[in-house]
Each structure stands twice: as C-alpha cells, then as structure tokens.
PDB file of N, CA and C in Angstrom:
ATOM      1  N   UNK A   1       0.818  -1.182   0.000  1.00  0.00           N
ATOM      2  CA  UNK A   1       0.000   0.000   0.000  1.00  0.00           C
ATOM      3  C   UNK A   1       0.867   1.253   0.000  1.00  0.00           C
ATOM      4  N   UNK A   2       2.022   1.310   0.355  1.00  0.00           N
ATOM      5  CA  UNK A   2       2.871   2.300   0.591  1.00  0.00           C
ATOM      6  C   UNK A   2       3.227   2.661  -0.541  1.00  0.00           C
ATOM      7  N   UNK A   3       3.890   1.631  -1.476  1.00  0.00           N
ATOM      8  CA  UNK A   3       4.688   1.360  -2.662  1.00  0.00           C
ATOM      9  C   UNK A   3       3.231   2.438  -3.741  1.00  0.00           C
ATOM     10  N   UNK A   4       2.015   1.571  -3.346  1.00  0.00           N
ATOM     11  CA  UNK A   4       0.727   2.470  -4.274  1.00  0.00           C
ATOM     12  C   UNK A   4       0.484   3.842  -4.051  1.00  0.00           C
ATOM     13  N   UNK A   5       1.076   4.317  -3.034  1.00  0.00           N
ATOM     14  CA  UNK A   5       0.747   5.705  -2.324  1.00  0.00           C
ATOM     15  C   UNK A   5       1.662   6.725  -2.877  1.00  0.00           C
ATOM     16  N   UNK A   6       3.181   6.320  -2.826  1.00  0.00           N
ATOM     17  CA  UNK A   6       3.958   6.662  -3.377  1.00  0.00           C
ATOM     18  C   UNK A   6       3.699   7.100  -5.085  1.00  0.00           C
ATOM     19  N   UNK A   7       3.807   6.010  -5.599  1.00  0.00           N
ATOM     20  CA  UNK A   7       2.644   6.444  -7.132  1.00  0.00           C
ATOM     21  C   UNK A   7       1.973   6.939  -7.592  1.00  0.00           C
ATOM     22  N   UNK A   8       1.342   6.984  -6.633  1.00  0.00           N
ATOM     23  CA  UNK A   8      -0.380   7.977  -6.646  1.00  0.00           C
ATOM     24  C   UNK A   8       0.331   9.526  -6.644  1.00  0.00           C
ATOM     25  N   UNK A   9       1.219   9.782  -5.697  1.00  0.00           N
ATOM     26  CA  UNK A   9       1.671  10.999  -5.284  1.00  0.00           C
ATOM     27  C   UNK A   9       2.624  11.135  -6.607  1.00  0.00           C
ATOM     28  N   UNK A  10       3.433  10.677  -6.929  1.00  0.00           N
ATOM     29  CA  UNK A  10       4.153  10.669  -8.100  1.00  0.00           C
ATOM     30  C   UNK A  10       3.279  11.403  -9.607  1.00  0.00           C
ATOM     31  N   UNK A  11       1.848  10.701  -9.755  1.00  0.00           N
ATOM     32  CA  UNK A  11       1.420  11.002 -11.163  1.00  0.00           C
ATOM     33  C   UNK A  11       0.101  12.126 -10.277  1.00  0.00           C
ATOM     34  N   UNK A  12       0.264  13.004  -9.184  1.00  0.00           N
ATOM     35  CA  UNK A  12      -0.551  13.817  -9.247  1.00  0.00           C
ATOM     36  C   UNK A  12      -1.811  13.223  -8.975  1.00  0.00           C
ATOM     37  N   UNK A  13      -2.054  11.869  -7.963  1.00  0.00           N
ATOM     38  CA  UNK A  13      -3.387  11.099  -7.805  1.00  0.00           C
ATOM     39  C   UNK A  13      -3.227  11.127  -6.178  1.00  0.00           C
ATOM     40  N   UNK A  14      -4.330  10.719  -5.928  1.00  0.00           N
ATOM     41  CA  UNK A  14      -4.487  10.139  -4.310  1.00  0.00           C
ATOM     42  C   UNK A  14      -5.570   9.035  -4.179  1.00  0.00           C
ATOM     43  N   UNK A  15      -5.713   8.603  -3.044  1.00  0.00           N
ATOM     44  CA  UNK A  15      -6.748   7.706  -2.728  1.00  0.00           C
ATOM     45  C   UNK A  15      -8.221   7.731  -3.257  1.00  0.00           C
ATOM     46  N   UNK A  16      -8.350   8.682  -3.547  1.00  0.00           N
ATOM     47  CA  UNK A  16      -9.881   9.222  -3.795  1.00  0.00           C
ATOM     48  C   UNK A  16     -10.009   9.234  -5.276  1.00  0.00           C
ATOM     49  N   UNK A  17      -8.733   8.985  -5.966  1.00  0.00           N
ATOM     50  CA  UNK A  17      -8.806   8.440  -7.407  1.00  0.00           C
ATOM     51  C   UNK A  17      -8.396   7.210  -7.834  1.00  0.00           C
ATOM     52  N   UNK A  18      -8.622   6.322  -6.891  1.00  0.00           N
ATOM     53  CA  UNK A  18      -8.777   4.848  -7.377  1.00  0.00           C
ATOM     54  C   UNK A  18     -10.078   4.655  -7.227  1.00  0.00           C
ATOM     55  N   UNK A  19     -10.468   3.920  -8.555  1.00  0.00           N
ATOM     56  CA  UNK A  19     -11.354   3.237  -8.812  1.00  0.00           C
ATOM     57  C   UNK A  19     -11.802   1.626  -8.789  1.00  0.00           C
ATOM     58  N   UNK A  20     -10.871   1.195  -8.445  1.00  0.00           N
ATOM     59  CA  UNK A  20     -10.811  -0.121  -8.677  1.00  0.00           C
ATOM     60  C   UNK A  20      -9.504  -0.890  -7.568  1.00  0.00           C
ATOM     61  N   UNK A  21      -9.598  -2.252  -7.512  1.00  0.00           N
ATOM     62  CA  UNK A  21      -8.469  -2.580  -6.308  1.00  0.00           C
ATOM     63  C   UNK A  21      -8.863  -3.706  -6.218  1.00  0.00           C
ATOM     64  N   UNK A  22      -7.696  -4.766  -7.064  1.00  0.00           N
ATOM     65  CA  UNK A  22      -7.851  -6.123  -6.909  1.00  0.00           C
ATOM     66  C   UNK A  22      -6.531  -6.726  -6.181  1.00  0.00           C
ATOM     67  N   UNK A  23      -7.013  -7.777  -5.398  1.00  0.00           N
ATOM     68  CA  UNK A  23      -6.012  -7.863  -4.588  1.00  0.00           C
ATOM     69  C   UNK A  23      -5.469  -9.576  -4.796  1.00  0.00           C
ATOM     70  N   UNK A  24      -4.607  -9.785  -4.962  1.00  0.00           N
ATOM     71  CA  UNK A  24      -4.304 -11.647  -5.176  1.00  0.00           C
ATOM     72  C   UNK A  24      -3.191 -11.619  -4.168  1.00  0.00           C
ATOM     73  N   UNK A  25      -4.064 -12.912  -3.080  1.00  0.00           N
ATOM     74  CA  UNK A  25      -3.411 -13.418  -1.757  1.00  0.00           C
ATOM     75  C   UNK A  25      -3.247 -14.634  -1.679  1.00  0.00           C
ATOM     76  N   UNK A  26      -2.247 -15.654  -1.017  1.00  0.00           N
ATOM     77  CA  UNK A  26      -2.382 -16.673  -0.661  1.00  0.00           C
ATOM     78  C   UNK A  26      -3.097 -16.994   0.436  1.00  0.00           C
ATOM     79  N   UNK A  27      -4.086 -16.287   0.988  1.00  0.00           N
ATOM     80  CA  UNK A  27      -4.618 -16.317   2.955  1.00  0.00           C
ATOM     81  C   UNK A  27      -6.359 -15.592   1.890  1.00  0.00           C
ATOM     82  N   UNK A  28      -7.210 -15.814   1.248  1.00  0.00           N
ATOM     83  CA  UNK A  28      -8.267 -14.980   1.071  1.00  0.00           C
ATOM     84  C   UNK A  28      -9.367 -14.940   1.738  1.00  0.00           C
ATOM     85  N   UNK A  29      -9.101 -15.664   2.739  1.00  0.00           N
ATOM     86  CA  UNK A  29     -10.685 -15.921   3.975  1.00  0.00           C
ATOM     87  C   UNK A  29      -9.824 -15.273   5.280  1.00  0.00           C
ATOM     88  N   UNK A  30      -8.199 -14.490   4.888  1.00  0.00           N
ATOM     89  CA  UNK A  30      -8.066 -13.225   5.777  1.00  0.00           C
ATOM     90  C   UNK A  30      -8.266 -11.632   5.301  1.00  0.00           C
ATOM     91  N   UNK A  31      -9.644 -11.601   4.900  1.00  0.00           N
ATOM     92  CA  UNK A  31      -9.879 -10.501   4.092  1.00  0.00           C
ATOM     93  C   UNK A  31     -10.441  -9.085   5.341  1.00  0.00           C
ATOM     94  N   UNK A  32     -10.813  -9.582   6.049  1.00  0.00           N
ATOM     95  CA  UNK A  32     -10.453  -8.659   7.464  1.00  0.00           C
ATOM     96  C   UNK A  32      -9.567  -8.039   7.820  1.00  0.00           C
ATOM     97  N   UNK A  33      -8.334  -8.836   8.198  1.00  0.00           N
ATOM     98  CA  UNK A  33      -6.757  -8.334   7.705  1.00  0.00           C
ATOM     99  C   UNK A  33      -6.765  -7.473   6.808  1.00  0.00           C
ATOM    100  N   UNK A  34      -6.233  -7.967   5.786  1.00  0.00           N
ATOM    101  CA  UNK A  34      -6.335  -7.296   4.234  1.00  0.00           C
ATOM    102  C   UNK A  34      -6.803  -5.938   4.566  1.00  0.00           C
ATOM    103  N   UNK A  35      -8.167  -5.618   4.820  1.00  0.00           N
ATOM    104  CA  UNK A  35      -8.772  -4.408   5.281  1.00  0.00           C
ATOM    105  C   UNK A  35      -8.508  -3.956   6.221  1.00  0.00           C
ATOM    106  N   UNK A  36      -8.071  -3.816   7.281  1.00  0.00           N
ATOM    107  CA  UNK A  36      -7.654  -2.996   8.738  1.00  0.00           C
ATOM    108  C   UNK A  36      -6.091  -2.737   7.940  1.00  0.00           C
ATOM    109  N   UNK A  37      -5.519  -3.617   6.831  1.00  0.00           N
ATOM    110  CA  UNK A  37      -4.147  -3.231   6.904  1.00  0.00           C
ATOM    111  C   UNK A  37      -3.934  -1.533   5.859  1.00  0.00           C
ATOM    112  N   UNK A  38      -5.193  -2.411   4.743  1.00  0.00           N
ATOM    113  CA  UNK A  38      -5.285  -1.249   3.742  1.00  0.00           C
ATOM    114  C   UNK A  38      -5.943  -0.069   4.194  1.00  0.00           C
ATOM    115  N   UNK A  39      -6.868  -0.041   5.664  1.00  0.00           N
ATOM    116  CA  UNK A  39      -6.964   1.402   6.360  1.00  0.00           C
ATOM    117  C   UNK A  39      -5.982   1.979   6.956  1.00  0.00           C
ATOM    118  N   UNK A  40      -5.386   1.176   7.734  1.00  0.00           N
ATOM    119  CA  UNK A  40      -4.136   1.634   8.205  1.00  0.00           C
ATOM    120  C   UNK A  40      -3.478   2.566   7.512  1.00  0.00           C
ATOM    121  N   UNK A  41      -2.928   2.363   6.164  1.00  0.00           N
ATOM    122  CA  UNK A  41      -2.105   3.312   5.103  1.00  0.00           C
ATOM    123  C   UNK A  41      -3.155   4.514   4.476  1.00  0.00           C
ATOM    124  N   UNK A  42      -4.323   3.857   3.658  1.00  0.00           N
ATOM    125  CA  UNK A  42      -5.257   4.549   3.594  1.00  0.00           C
ATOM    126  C   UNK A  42      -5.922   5.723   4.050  1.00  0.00           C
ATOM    127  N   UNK A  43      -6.079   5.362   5.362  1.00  0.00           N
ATOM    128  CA  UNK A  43      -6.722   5.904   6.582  1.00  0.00           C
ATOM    129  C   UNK A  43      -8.596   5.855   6.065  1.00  0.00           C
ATOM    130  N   UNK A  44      -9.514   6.739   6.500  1.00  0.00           N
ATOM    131  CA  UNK A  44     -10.829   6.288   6.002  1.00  0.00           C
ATOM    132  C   UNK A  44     -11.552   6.822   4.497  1.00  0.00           C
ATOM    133  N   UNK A  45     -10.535   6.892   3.778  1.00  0.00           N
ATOM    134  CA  UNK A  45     -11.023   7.402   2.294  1.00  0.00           C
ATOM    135  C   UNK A  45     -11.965   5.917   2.033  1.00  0.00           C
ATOM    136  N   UNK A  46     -13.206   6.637   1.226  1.00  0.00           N
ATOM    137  CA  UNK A  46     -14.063   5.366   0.874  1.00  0.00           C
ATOM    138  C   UNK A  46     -13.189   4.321  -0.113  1.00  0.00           C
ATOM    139  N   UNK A  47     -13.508   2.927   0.104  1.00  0.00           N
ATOM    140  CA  UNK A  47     -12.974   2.007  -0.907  1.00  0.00           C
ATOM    141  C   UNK A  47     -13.545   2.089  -1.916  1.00  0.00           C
ATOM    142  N   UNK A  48     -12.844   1.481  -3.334  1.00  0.00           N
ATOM    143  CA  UNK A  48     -13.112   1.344  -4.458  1.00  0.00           C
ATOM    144  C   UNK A  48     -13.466  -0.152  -4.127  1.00  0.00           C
ATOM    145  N   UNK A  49     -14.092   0.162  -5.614  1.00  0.00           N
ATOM    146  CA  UNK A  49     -14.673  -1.501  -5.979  1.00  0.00           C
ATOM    147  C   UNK A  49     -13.803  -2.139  -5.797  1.00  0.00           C
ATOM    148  N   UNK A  50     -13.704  -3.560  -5.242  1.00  0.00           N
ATOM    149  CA  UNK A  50     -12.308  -4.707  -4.947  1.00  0.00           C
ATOM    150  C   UNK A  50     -12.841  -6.110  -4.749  1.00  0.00           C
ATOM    151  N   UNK A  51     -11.784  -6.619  -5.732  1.00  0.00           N
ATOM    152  CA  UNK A  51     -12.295  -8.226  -5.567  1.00  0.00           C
ATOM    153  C   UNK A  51     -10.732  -8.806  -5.171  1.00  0.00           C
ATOM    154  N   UNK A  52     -10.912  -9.591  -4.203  1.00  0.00           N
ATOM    155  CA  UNK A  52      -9.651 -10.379  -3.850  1.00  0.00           C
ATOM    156  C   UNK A  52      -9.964 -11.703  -4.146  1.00  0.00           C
ATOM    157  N   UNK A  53      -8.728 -12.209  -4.702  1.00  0.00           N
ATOM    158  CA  UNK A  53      -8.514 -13.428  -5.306  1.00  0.00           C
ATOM    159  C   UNK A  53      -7.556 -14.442  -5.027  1.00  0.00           C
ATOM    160  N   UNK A  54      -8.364 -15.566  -4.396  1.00  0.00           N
ATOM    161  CA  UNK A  54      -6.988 -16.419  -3.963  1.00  0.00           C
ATOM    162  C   UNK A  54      -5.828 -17.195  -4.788  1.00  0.00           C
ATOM    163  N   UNK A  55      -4.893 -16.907  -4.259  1.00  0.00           N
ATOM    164  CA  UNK A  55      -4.061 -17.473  -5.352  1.00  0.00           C
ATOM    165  C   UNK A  55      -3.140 -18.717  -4.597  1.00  0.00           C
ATOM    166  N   UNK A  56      -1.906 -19.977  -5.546  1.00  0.00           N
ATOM    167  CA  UNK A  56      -1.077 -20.701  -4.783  1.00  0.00           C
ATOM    168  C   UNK A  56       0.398 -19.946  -4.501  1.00  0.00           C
ATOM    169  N   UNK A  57       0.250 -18.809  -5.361  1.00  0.00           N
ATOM    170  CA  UNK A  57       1.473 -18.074  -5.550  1.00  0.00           C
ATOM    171  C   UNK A  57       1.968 -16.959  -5.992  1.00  0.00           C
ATOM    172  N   UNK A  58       2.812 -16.400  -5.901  1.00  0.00           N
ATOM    173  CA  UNK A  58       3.013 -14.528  -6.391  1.00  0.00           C
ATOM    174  C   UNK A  58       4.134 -14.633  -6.855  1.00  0.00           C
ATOM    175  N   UNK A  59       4.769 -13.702  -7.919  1.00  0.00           N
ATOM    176  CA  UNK A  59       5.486 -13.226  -8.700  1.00  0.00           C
ATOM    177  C   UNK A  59       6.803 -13.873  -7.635  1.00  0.00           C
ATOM    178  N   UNK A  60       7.074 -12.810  -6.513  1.00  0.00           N
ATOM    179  CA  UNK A  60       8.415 -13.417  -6.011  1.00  0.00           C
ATOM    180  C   UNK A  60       7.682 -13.786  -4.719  1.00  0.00           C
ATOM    181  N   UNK A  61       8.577 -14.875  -4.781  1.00  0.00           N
ATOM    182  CA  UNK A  61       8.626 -16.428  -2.709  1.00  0.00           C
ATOM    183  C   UNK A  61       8.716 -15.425  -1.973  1.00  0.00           C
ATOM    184  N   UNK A  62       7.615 -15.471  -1.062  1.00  0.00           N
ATOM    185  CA  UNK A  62       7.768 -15.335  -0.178  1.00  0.00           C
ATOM    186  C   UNK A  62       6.727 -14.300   0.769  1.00  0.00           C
ATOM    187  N   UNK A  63       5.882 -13.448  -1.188  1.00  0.00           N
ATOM    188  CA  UNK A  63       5.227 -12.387  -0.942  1.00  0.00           C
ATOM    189  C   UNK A  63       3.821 -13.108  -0.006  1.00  0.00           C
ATOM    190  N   UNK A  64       3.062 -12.607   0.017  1.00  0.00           N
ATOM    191  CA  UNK A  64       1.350 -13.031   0.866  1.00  0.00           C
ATOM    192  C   UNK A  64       0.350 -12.317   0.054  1.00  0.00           C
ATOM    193  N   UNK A  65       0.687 -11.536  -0.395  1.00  0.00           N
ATOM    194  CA  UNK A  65      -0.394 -10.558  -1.319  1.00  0.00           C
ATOM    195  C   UNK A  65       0.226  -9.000  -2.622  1.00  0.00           C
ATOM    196  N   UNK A  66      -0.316  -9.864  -3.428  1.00  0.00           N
ATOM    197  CA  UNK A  66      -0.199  -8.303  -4.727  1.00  0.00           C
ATOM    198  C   UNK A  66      -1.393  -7.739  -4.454  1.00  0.00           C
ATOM    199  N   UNK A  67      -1.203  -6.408  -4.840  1.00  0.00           N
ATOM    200  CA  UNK A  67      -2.524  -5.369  -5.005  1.00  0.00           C
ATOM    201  C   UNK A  67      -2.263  -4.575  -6.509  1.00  0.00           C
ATOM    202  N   UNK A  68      -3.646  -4.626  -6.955  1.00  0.00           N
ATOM    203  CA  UNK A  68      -3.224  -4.191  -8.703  1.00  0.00           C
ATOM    204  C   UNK A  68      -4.316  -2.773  -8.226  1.00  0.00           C
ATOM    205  N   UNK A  69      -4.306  -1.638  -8.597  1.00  0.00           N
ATOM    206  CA  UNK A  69      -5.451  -0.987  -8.831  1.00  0.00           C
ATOM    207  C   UNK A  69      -4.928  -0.157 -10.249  1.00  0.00           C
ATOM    208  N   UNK A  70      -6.403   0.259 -10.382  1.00  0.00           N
ATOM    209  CA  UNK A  70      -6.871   1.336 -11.131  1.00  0.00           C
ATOM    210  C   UNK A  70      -6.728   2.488 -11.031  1.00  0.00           C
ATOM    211  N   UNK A  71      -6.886   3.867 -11.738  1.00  0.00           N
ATOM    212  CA  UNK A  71      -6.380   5.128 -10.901  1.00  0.00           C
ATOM    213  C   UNK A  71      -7.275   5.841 -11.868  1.00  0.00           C
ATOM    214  N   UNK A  72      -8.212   6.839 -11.704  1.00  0.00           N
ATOM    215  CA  UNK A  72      -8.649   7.879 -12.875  1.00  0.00           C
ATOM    216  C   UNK A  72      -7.767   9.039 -12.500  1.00  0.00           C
ATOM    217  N   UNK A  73      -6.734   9.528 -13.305  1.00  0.00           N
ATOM    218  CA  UNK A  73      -5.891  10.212 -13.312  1.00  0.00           C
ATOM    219  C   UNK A  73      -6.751  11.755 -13.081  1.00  0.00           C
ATOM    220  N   UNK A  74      -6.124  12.411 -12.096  1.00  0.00           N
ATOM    221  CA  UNK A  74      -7.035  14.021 -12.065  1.00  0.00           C
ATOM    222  C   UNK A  74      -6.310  15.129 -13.171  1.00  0.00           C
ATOM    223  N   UNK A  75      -7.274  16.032 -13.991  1.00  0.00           N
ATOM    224  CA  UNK A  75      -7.244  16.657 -14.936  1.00  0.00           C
ATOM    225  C   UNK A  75      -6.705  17.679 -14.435  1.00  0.00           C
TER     226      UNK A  75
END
C-alpha cells in the first residue's frame, strides 16, 4: 500500500482516485486483515470496488499478497 501511495503521489493522484483494487493473496478468507491493513495506510477514504482473489502463488517467494489498482488520473 505504501509502494501504491507513493505512485499515486508521483502522477498527481491520491486515494480518492482509485477506482478499482484487486487484490491476489495466498490467505483470502483473511480478508479482514487485508482491510484494517489497507486502512491503516489509507486511513478512512471510501474504498473502491475490490475483488480479492486467492491465489497458490506470487510473482516473487515469499510475498502473501499483490494489489493491482486502477487510478482515474485528475485533470
């Protein structure tokens, strides 16, 4: 979430311009987690639409969860 925040701030976006937020975990019935962690960084900006998806595995060993989102870039 940090790594996304950073980005956001980079292209001139924030929280309030994601639209979208898919998340692929190896743990997806800890989707409670998942959420207290993504408020944590967040803080209480409303969520975007989000589907989390369980997966057996991620890009690199060792990760627990990717997060992909969307962004409507502000004009």
């Amino acid at each position: 979430m940090r790594n996304i925040e950073v980005t956001l701030k980079a292209v001139g976006a924030s929280w309030n311009d994601v639209v979208r937020r898919t998340i692929y975990t190896l743990h997806p019935t800890e989707y409670e987690v998942i959420t207290e962690a993504i408020e944590a960084v967040q803080g209480n900006h409303e969520h975007p639409a989000q589907t989390i998806i369980g997966v057996t595995g991620l890009a690199v060993p060792g990760l627990l969860i990717e997060i992909e989102v969307t962004v409507r870039l502000p004009e």
